[in-house]
Structure formats: structure tokens, C-alpha cells
C-alpha atoms as a PDB file:
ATOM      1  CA  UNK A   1       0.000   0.000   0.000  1.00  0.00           C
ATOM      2  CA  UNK A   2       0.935   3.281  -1.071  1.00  0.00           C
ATOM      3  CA  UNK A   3       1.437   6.589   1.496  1.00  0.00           C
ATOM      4  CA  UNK A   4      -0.208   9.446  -0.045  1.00  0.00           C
ATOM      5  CA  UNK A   5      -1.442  12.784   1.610  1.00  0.00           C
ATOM      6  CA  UNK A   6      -4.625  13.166   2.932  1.00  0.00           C
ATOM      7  CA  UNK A   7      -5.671  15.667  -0.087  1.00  0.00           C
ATOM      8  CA  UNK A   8      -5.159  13.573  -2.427  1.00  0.00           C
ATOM      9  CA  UNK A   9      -7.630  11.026  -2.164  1.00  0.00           C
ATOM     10  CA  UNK A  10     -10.809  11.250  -3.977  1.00  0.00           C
ATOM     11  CA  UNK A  11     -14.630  11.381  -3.028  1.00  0.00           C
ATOM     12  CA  UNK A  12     -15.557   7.607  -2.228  1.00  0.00           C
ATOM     13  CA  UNK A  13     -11.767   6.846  -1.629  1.00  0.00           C
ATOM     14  CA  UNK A  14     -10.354   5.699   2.278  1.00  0.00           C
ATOM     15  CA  UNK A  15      -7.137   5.060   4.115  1.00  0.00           C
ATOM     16  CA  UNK A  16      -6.089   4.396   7.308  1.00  0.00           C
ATOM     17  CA  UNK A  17      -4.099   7.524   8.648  1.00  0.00           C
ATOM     18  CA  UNK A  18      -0.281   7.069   9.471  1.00  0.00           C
ATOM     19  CA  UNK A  19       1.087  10.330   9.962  1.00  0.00           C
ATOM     20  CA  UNK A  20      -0.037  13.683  11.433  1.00  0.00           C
ATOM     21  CA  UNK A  21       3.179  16.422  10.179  1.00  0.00           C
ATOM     22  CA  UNK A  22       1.500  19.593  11.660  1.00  0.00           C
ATOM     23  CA  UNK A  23       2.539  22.065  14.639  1.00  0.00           C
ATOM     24  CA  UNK A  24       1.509  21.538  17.980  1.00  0.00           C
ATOM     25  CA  UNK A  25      -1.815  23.897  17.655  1.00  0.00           C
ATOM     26  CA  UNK A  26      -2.946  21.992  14.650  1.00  0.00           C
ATOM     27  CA  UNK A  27      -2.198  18.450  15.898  1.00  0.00           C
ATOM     28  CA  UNK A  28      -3.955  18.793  19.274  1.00  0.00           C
ATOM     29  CA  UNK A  29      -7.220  20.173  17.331  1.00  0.00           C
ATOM     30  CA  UNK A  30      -6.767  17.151  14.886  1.00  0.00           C
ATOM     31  CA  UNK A  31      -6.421  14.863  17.968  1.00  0.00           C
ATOM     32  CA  UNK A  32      -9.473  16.121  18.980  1.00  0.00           C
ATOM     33  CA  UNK A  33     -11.616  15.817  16.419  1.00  0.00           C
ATOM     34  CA  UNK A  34     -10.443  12.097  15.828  1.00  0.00           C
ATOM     35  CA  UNK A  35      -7.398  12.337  13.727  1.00  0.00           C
ATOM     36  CA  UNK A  36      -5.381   9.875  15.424  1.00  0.00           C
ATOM     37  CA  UNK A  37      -2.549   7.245  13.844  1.00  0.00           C
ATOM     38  CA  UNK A  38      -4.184   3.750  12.838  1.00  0.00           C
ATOM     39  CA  UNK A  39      -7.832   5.311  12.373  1.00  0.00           C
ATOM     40  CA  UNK A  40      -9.824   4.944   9.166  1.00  0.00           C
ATOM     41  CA  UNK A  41     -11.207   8.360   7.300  1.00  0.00           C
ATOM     42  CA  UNK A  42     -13.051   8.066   4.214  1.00  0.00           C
ATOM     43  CA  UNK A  43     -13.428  11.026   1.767  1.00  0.00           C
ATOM     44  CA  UNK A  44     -17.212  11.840   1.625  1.00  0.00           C
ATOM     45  CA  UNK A  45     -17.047  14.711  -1.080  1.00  0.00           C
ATOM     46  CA  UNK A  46     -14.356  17.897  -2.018  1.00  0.00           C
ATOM     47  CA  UNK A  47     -15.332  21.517  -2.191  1.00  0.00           C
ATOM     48  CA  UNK A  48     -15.666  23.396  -5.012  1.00  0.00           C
ATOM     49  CA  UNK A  49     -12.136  25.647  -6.272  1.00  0.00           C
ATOM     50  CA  UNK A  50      -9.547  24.117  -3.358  1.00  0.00           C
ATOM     51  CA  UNK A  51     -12.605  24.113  -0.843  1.00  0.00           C
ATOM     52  CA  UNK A  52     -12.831  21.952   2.022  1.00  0.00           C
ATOM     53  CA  UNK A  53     -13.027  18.304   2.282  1.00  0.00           C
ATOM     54  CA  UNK A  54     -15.623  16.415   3.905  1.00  0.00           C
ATOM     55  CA  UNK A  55     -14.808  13.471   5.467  1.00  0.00           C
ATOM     56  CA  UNK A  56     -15.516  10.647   8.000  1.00  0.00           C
ATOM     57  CA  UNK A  57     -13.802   9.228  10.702  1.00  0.00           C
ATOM     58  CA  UNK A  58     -15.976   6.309  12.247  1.00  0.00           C
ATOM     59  CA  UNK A  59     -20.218   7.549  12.837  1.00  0.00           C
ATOM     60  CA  UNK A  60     -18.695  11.242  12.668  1.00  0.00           C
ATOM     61  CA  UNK A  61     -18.853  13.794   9.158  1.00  0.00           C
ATOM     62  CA  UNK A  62     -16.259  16.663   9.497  1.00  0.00           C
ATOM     63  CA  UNK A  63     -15.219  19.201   7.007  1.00  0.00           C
ATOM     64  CA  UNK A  64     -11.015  20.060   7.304  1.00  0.00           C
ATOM     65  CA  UNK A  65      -9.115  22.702   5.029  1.00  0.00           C
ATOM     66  CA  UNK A  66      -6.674  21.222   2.302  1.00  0.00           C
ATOM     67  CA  UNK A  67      -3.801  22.491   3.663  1.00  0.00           C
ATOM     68  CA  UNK A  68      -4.745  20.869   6.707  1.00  0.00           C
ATOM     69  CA  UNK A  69      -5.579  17.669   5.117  1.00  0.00           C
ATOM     70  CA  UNK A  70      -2.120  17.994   3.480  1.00  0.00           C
ATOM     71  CA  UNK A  71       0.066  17.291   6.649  1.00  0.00           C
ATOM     72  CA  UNK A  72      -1.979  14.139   7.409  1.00  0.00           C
ATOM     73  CA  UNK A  73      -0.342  11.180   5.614  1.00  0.00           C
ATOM     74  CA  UNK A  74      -2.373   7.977   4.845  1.00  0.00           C
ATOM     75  CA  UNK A  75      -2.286   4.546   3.297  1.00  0.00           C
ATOM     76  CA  UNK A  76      -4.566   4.523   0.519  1.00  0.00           C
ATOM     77  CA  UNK A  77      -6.959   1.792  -0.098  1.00  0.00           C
END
């Protein structure tokens, strides 16, 4: 399996995250909203011109910012 970024993946597409490359600030909030190493997320649908990305992590939908979604790292498939 492939590492890829986060914001790469497509609507439909999943991986299991293995790498969170953000500052302090940013990893604590990603902790938090259930962005942790060996978790599933699944890419529910992109926004429009760069927008957002919605995705899931388990039961819960959450929208993150591509250049957030770009310092998560994740095996693809």
C-alpha cells in the first residue's frame, strides 16, 4: 500500500491515517476531532475551487481545510 497525503484522495476513496506532520496547535485540534494514527477516514465529497473536504472518521462527518488535510499522511486503499 501506497502513502499518499490526505488531499489527495478522492470522493468515495479511504485510508487508514499514518502520519499527522502539523505544529503543535494543529495536531492537538486534529487529535481532537479524531485524527489519530491507525484510524480509518473516508473522503465523503471535495469543495468546489480548493474548498474543504468532507470526510468521515468512524459515525462522525467533518469538514477540514486542504492544507490541513495535506500534513496528514495515509495509506490509501
Amino acid at each position: 500500500m501506497d502513502i499518499v497525503k490526505l488531499s489527495t484522495l478522492g470522493p468515495g476513496e479511504s485510508g487508514v491515517i499514518t502520519a499527522l506532520h502539523a505544529e503543535d496547535e494543529l495536531y492537538h485540534r486534529l487529535a481532537a476531532m479524531g485524527f489519530r494514527i491507525g484510524k480509518r477516514v473516508q473522503v465523503i465529497r471535495l469543495g468546489r475551487f480548493s474548498g474543504p473536504l468532507h470526510l468521515r472518521i468512524g459515525t462522525t462527518d467533518l469538514m477540514l481545510r486542504r492544507n490541513d488535510a495535506y500534513k496528514i499522511d495515509v495509506t490509501a486503499g
